[in-house]
PDB file of N, CA and C in Angstrom:
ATOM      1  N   UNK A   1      33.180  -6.732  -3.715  1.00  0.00           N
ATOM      2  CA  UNK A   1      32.708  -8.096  -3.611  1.00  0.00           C
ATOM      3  C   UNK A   1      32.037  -8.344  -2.255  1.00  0.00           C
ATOM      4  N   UNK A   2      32.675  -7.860  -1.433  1.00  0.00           N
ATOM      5  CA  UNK A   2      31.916  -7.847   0.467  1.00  0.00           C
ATOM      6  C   UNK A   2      30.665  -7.327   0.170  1.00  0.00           C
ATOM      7  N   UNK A   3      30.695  -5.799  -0.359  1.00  0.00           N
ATOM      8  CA  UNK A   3      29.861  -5.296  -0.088  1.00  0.00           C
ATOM      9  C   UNK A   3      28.693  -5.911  -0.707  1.00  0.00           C
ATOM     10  N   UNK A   4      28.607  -6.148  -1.867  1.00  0.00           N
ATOM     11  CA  UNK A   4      27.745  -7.134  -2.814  1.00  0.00           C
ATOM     12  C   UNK A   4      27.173  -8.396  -2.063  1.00  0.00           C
ATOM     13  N   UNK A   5      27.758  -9.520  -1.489  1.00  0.00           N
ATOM     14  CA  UNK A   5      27.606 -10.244  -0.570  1.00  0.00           C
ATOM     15  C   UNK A   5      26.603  -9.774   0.533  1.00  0.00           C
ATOM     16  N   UNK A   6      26.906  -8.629   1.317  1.00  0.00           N
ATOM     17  CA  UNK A   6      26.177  -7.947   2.460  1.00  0.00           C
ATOM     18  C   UNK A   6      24.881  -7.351   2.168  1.00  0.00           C
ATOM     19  N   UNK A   7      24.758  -6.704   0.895  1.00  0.00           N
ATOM     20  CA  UNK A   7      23.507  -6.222  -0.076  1.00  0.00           C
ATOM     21  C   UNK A   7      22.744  -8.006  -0.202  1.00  0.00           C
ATOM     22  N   UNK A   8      23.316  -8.615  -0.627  1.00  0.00           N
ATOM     23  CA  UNK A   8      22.064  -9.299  -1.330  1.00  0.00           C
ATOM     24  C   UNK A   8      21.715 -10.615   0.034  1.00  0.00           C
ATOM     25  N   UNK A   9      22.874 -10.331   1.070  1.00  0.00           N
ATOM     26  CA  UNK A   9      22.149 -11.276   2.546  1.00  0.00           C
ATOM     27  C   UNK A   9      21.204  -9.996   2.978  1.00  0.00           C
ATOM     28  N   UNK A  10      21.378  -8.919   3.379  1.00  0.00           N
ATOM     29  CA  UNK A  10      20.574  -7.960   3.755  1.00  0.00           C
ATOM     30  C   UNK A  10      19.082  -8.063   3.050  1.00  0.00           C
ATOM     31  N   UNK A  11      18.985  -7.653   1.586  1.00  0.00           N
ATOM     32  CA  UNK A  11      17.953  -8.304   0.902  1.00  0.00           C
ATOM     33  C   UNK A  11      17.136  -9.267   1.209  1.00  0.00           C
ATOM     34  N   UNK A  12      17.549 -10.349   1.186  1.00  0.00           N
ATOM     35  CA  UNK A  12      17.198 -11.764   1.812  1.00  0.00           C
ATOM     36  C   UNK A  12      16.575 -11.847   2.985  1.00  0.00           C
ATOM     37  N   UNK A  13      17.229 -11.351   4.344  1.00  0.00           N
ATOM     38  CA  UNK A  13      16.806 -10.995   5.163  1.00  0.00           C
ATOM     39  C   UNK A  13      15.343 -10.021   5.307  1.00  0.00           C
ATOM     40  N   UNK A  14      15.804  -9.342   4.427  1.00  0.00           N
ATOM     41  CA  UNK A  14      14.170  -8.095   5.033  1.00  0.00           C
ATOM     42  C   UNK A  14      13.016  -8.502   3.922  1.00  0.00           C
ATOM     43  N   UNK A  15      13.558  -9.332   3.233  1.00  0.00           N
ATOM     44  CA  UNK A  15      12.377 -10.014   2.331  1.00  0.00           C
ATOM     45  C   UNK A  15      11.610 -11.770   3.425  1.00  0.00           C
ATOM     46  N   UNK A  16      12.645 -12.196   3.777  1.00  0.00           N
ATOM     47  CA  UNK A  16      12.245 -13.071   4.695  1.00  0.00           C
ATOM     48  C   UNK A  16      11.603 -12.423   5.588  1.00  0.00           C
ATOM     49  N   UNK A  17      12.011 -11.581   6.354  1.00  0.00           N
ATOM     50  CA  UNK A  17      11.523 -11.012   7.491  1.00  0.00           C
ATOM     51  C   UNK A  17       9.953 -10.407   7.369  1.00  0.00           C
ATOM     52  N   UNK A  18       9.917 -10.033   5.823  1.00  0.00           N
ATOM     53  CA  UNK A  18       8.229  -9.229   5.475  1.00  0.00           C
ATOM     54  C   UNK A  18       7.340 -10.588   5.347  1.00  0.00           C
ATOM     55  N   UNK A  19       8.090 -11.945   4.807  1.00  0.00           N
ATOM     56  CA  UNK A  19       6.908 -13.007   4.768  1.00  0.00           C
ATOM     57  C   UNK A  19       6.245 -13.500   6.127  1.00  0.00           C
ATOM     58  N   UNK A  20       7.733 -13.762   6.977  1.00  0.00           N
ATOM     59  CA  UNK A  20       7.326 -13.676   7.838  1.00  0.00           C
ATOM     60  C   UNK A  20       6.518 -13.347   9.109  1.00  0.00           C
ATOM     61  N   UNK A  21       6.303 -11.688   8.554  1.00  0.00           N
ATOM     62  CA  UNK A  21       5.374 -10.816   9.246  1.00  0.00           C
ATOM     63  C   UNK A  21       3.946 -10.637   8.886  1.00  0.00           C
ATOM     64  N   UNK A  22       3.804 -11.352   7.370  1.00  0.00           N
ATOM     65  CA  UNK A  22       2.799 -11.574   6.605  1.00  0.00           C
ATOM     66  C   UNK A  22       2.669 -12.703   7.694  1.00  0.00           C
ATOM     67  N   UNK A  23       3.160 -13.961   7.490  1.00  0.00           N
ATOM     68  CA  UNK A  23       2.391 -15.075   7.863  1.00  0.00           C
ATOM     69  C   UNK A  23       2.060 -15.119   9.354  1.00  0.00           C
ATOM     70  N   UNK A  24       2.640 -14.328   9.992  1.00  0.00           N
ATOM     71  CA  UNK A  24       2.001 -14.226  11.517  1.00  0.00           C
ATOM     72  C   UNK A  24       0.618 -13.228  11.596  1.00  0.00           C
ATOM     73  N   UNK A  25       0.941 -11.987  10.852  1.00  0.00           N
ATOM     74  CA  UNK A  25      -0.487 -10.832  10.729  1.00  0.00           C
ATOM     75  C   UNK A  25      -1.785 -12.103  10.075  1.00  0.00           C
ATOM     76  N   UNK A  26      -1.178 -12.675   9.279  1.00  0.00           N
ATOM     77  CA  UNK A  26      -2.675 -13.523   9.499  1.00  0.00           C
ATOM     78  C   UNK A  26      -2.686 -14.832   9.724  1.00  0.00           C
ATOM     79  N   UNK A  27      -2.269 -15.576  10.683  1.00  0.00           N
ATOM     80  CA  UNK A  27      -2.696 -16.509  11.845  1.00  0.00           C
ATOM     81  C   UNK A  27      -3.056 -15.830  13.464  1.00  0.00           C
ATOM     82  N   UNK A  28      -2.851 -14.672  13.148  1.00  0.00           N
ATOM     83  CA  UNK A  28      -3.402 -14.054  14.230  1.00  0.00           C
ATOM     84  C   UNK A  28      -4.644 -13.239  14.613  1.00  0.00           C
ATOM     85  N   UNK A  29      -5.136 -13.224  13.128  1.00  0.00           N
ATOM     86  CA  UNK A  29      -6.314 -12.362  13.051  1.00  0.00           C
ATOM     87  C   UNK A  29      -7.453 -13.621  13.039  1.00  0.00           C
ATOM     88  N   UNK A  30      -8.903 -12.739  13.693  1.00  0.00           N
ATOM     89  CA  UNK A  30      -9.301 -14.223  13.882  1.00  0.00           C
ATOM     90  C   UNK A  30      -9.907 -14.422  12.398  1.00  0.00           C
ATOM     91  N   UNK A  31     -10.560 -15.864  12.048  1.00  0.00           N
ATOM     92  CA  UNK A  31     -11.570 -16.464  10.928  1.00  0.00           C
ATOM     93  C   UNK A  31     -12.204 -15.642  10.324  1.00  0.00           C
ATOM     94  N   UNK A  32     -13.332 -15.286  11.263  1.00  0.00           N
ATOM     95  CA  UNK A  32     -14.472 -14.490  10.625  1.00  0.00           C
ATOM     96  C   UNK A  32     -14.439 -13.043  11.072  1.00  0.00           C
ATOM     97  N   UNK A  33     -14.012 -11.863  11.170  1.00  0.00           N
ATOM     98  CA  UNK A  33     -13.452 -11.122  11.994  1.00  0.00           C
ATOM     99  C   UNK A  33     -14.706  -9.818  11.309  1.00  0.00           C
ATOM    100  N   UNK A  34     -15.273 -10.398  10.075  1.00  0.00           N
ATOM    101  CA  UNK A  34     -16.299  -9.596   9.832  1.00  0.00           C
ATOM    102  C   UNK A  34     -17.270  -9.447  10.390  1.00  0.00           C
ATOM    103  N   UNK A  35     -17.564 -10.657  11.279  1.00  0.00           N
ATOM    104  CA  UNK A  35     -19.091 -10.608  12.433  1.00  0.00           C
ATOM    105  C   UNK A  35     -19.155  -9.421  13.357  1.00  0.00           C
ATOM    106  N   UNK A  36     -17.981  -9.612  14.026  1.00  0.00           N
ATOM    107  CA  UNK A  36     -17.692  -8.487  14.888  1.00  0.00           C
ATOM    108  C   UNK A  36     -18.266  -7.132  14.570  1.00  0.00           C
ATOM    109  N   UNK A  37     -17.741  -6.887  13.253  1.00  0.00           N
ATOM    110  CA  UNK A  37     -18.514  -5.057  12.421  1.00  0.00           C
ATOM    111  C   UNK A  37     -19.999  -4.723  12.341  1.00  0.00           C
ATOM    112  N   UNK A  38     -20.589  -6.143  12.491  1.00  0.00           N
ATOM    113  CA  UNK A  38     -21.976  -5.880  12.013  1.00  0.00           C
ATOM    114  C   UNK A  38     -22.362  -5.549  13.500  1.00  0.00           C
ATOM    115  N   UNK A  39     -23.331  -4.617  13.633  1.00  0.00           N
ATOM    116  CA  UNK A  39     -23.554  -3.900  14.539  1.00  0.00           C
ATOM    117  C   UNK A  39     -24.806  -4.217  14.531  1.00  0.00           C
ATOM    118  N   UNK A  40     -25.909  -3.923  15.637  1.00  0.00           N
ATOM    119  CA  UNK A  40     -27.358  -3.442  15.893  1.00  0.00           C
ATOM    120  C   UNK A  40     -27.621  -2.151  15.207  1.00  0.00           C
ATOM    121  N   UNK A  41     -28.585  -2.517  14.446  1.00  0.00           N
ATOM    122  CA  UNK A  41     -28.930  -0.644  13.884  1.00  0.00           C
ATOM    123  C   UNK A  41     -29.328   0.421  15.113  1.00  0.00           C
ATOM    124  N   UNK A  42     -28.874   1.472  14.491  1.00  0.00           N
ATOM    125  CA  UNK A  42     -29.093   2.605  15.554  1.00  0.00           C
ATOM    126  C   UNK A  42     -30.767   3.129  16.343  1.00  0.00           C
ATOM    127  N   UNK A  43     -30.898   3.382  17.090  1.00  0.00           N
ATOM    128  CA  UNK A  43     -32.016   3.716  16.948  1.00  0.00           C
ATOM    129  C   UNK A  43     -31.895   5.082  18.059  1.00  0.00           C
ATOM    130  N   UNK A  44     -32.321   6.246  17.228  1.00  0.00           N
ATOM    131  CA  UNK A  44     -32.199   7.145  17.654  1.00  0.00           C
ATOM    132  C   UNK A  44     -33.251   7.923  18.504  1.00  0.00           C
ATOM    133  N   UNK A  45     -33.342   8.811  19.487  1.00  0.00           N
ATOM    134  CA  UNK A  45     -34.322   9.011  20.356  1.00  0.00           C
ATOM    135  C   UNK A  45     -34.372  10.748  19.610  1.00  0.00           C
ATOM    136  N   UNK A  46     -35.351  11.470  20.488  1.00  0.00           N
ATOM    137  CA  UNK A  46     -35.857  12.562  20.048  1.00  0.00           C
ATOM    138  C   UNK A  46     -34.277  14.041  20.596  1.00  0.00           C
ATOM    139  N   UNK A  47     -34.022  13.452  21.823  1.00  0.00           N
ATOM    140  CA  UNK A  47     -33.133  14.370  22.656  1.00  0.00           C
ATOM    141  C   UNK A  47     -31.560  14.176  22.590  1.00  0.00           C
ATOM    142  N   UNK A  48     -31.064  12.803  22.346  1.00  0.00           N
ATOM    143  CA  UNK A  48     -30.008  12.677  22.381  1.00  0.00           C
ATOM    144  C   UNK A  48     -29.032  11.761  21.087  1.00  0.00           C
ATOM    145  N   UNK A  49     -30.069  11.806  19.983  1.00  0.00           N
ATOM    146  CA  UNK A  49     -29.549  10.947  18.997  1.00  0.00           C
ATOM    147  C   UNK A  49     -29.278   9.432  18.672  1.00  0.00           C
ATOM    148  N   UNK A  50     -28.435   9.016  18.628  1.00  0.00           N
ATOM    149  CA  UNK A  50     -28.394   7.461  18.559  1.00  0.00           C
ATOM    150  C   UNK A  50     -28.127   6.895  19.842  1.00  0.00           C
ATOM    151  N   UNK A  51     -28.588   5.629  20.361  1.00  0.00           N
ATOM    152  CA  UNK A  51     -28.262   5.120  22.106  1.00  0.00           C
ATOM    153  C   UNK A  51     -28.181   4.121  21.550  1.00  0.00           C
TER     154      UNK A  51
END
């Protein structure tokens, strides 16, 4: 009966604990975080490849 009790607070716990880690991983990431990726195209020279 303890042990049953301790299983299903344990449960509880690491299921709380994953929403939790959900809801902070994204209020922390920024809005648009896709701008950032878009890059300048490359433009490559004859001697050293992309600069």
């Amino acid at each position: 009966m303890l042990a049953r009790r301790f299983f299903i607070i344990c449960l509880l716990c690491s299921i709380l604990g994953s929403a939790l880690s959900i809801l902070v991983a994204e209020t922390a990431r920024p809005a648009r975080s896709w701008d950032a990726a878009s890059a300048l195209p490359c433009i490559t020279t004859a001697d050293r490849g992309c600069r």
